[in-house]
N, C-alpha and C. Protein backbone atom coordinates (compact mmCIF):
# COMPACT_ATOMS: atom_id res chain seq x y z
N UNK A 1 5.96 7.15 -35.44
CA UNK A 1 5.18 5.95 -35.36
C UNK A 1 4.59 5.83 -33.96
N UNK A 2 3.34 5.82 -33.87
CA UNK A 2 2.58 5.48 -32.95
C UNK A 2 2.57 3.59 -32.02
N UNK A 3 3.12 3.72 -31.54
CA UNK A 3 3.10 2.92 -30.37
C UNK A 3 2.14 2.04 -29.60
N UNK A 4 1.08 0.97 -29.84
CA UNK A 4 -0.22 0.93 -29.38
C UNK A 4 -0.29 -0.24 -28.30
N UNK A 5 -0.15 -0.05 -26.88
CA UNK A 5 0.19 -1.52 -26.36
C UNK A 5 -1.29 -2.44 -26.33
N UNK A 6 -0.73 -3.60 -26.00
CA UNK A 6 -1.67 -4.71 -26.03
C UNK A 6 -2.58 -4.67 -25.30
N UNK A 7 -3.98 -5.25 -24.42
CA UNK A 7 -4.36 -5.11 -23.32
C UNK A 7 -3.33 -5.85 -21.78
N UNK A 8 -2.95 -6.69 -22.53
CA UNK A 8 -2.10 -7.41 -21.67
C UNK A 8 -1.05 -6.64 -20.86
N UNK A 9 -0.33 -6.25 -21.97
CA UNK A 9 0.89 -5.25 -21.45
C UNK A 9 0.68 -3.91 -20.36
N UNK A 10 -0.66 -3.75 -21.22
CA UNK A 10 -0.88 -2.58 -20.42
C UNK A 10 -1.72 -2.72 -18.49
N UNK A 11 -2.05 -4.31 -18.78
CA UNK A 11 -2.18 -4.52 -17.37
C UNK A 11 -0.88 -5.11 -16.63
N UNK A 12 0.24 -5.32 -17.39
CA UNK A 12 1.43 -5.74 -16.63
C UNK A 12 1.96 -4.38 -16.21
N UNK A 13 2.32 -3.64 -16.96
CA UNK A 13 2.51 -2.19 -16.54
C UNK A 13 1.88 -1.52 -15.39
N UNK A 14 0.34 -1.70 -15.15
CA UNK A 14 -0.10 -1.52 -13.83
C UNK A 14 0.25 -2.45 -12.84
N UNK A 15 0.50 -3.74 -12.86
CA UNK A 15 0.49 -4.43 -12.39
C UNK A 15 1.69 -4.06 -11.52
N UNK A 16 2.56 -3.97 -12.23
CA UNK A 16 4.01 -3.99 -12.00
C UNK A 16 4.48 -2.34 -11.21
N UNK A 17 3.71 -1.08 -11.67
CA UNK A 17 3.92 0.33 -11.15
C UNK A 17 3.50 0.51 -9.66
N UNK A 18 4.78 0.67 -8.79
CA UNK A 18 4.20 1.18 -7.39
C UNK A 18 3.28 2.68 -7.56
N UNK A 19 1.97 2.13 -7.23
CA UNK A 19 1.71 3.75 -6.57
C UNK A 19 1.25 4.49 -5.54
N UNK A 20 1.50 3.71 -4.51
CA UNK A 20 1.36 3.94 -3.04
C UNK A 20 2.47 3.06 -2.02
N UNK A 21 2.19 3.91 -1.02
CA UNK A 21 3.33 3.29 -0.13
C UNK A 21 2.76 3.35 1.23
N UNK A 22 3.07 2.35 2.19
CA UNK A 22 2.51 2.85 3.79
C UNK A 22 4.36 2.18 4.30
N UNK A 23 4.24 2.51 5.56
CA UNK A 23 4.86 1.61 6.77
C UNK A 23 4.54 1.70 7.54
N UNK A 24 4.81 0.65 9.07
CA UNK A 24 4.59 1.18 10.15
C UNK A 24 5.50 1.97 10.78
N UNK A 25 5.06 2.96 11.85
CA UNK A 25 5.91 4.14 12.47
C UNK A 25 7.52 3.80 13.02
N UNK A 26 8.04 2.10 13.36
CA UNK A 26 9.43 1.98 13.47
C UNK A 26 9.97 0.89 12.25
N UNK A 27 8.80 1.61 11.00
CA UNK A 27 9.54 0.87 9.68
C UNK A 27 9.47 -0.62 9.91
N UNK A 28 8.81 -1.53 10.74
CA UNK A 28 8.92 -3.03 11.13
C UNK A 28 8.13 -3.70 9.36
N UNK A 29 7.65 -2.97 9.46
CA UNK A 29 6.56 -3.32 8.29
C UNK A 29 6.09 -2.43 7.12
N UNK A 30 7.04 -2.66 5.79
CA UNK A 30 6.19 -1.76 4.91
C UNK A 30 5.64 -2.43 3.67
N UNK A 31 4.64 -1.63 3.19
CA UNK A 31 3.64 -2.11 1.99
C UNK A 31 3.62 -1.26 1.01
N UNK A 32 3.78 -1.72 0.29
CA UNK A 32 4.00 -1.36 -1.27
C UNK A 32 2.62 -2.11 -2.47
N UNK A 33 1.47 -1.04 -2.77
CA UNK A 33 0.85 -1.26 -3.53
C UNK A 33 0.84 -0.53 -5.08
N UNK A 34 0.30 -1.59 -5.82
CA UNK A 34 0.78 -1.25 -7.20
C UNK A 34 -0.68 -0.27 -7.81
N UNK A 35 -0.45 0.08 -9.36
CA UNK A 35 -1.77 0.96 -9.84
C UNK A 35 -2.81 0.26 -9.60
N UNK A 36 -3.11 -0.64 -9.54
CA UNK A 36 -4.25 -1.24 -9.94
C UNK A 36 -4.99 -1.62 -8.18
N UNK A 37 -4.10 -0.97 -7.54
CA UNK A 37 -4.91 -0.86 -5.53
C UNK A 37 -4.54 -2.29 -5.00
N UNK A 38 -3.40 -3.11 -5.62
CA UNK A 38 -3.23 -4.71 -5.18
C UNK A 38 -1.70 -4.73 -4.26
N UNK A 39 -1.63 -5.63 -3.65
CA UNK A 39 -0.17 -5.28 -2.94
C UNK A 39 0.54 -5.84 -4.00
N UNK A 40 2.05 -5.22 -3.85
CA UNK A 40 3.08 -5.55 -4.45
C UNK A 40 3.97 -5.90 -3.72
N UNK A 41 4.46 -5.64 -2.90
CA UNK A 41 5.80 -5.59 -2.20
C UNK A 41 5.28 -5.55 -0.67
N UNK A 42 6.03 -6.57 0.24
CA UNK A 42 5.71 -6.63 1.86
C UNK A 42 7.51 -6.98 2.31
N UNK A 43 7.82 -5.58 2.90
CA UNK A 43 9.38 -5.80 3.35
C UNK A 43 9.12 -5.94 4.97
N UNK A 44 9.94 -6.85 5.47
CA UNK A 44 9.69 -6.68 6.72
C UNK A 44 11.00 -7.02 7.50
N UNK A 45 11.52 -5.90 8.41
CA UNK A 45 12.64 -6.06 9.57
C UNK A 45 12.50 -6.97 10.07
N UNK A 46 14.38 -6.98 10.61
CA UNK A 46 14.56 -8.49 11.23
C UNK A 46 13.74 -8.49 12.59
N UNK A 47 12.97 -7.53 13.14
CA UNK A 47 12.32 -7.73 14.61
C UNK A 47 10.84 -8.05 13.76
N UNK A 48 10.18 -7.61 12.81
CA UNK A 48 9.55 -8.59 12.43
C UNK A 48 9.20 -9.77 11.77
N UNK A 49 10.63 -10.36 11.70
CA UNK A 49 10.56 -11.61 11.02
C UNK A 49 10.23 -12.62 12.65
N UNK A 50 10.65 -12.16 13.80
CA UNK A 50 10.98 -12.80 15.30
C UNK A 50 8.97 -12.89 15.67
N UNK A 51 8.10 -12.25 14.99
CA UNK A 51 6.73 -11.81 15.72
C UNK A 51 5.99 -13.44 15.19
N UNK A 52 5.31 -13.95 15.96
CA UNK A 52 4.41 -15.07 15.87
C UNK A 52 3.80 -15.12 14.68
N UNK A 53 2.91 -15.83 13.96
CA UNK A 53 1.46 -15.50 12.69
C UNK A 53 1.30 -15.02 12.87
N UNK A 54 0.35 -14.79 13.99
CA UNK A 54 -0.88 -14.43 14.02
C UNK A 54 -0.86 -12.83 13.86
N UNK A 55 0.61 -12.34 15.23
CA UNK A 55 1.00 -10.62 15.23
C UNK A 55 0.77 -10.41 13.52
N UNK A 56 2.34 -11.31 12.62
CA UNK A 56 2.41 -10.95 11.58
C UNK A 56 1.70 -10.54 10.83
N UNK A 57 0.30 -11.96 10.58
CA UNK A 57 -0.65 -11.50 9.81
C UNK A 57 -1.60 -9.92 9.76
N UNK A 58 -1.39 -9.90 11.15
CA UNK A 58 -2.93 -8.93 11.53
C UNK A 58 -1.96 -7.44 11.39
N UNK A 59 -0.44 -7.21 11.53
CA UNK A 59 0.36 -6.39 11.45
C UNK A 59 0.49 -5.89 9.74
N UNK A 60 0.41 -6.79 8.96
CA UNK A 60 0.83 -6.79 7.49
C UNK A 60 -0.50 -6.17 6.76
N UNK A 61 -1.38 -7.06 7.46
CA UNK A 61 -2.86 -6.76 6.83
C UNK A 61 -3.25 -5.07 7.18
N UNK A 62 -2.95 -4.64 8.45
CA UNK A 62 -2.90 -3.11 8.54
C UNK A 62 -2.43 -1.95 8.07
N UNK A 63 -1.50 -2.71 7.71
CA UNK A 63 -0.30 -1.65 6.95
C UNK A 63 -0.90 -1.58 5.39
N UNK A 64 -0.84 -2.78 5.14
CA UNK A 64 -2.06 -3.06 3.86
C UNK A 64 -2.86 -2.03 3.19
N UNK A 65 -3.90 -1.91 4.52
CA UNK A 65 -5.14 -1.11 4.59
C UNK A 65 -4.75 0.52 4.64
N UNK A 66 -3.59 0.40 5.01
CA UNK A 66 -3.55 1.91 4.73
C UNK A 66 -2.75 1.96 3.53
N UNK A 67 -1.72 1.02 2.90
CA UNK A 67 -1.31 1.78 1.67
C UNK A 67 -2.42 1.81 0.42
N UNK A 68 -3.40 0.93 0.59
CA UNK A 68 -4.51 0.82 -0.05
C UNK A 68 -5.67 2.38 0.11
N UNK A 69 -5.65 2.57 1.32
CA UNK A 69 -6.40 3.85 1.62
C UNK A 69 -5.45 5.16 0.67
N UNK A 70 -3.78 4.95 0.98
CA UNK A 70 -3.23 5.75 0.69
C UNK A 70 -3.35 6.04 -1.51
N UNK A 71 -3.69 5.05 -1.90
CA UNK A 71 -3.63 4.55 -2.95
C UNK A 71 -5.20 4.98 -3.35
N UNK A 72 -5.98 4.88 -2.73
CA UNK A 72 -7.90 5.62 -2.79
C UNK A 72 -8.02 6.62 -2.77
N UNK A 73 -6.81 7.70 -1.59
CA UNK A 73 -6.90 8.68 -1.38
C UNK A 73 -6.04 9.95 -2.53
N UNK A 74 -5.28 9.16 -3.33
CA UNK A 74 -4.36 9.88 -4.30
C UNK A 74 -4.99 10.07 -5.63
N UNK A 75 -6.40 9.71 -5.71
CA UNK A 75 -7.15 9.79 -6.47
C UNK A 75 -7.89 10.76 -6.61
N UNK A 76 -7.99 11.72 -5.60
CA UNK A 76 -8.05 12.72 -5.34
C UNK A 76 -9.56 13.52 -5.50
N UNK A 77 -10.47 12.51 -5.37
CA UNK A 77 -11.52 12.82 -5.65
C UNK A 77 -12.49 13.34 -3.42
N UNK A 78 -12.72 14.24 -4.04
CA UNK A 78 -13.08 15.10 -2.61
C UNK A 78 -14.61 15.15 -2.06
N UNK A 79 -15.40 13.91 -2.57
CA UNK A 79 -16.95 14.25 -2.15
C UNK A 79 -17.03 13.28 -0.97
N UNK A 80 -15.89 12.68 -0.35
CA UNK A 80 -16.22 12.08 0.84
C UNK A 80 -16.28 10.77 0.83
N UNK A 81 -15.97 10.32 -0.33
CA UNK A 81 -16.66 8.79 -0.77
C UNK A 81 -15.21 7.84 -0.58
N UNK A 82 -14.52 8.73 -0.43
CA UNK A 82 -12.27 8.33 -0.51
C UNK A 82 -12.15 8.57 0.77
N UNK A 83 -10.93 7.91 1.33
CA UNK A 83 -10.13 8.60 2.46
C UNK A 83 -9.47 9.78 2.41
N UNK A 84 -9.16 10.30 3.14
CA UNK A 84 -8.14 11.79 2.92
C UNK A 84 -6.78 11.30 3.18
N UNK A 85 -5.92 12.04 2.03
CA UNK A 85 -4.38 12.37 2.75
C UNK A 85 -4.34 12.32 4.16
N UNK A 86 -5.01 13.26 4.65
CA UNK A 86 -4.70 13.54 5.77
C UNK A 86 -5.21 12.32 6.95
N UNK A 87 -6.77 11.77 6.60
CA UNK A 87 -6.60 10.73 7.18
C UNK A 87 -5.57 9.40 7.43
N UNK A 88 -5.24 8.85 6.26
CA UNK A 88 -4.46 8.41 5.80
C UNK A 88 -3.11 8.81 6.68
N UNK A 89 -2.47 9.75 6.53
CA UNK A 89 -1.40 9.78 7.22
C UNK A 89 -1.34 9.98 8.72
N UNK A 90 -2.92 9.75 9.46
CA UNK A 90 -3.13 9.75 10.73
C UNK A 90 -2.98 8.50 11.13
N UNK A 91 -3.66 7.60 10.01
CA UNK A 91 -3.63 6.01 10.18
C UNK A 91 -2.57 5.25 10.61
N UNK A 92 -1.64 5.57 9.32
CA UNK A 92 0.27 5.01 8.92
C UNK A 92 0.65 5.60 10.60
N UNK A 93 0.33 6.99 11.01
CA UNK A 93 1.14 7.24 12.68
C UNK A 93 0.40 6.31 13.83
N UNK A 94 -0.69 5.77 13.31
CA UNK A 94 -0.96 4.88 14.65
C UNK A 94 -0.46 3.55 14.54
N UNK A 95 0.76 3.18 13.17
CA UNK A 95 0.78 1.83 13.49
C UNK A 95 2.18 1.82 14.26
N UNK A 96 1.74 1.63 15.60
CA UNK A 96 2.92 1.47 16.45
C UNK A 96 3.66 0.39 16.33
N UNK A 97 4.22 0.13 15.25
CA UNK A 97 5.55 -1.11 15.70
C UNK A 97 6.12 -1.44 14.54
C-alpha cells in the first residue's frame, strides 16, 4: 500500500528536518536551519547568554547567514549563482566568538 502524504504534512516534515548547520569558531553560537532554508534551532553558551542585544542580535543573525549559505550551498548546483562549500566554510572560520 502506497502511502500518499498530505500537502500539509509534507511541509511539516520540511519544516521540522535539519539540513544545515553553522556555529561560531568557540561554539558561542550555533544555528540550525531546517529544509525549507528557515532557522530552526539557535543554541547559545552561557558566555553568550552574558553579551548585550545588540552583540547578540548582530552575532545570531551571522551565524544565520552562513547556515543559510551552508544550506544554498548543499544544493549543489555549480554555475556560480550558490555559495561554495568551500566558501561557506571560510565564512563559519571568521566568526570569531
Amino acid at each position: 500500500m502506497t502511502r500518499h502524504l498530505s500537502q500539509d504534512s509534507q511541509t511539516d516534515e520540511l519544516m521540522s528536518q535539519v539540513a544545515a548547520t553553522a556555529m561560531s569558531s568557540r561554539r558561542s553560537v550555533v544555528v540550525r536551519v531546517n529544509a525549507m532554508g528557515f532557522v530552526r534551532y539557535v543554541t547559545l553558551s552561557n558566555e553568550a547568554r552574558q553579551w548585550d542585544s545588540v552583540t547578540l542580535n548582530k552575532r545570531c543573525r551571522a551565524v544565520a547567514a552562513v547556515a543559510h549559505d551552508r544550506w544554498l550551498a548543499n544544493h549543489g548546483v555549480s554555475d556560480g549563482t550558490l555559495p561554495t562549500l568551500e566558501a561557506v566554510a571560510a565564512a563559519e572560520r571568521a566568526l570569531n566568538f
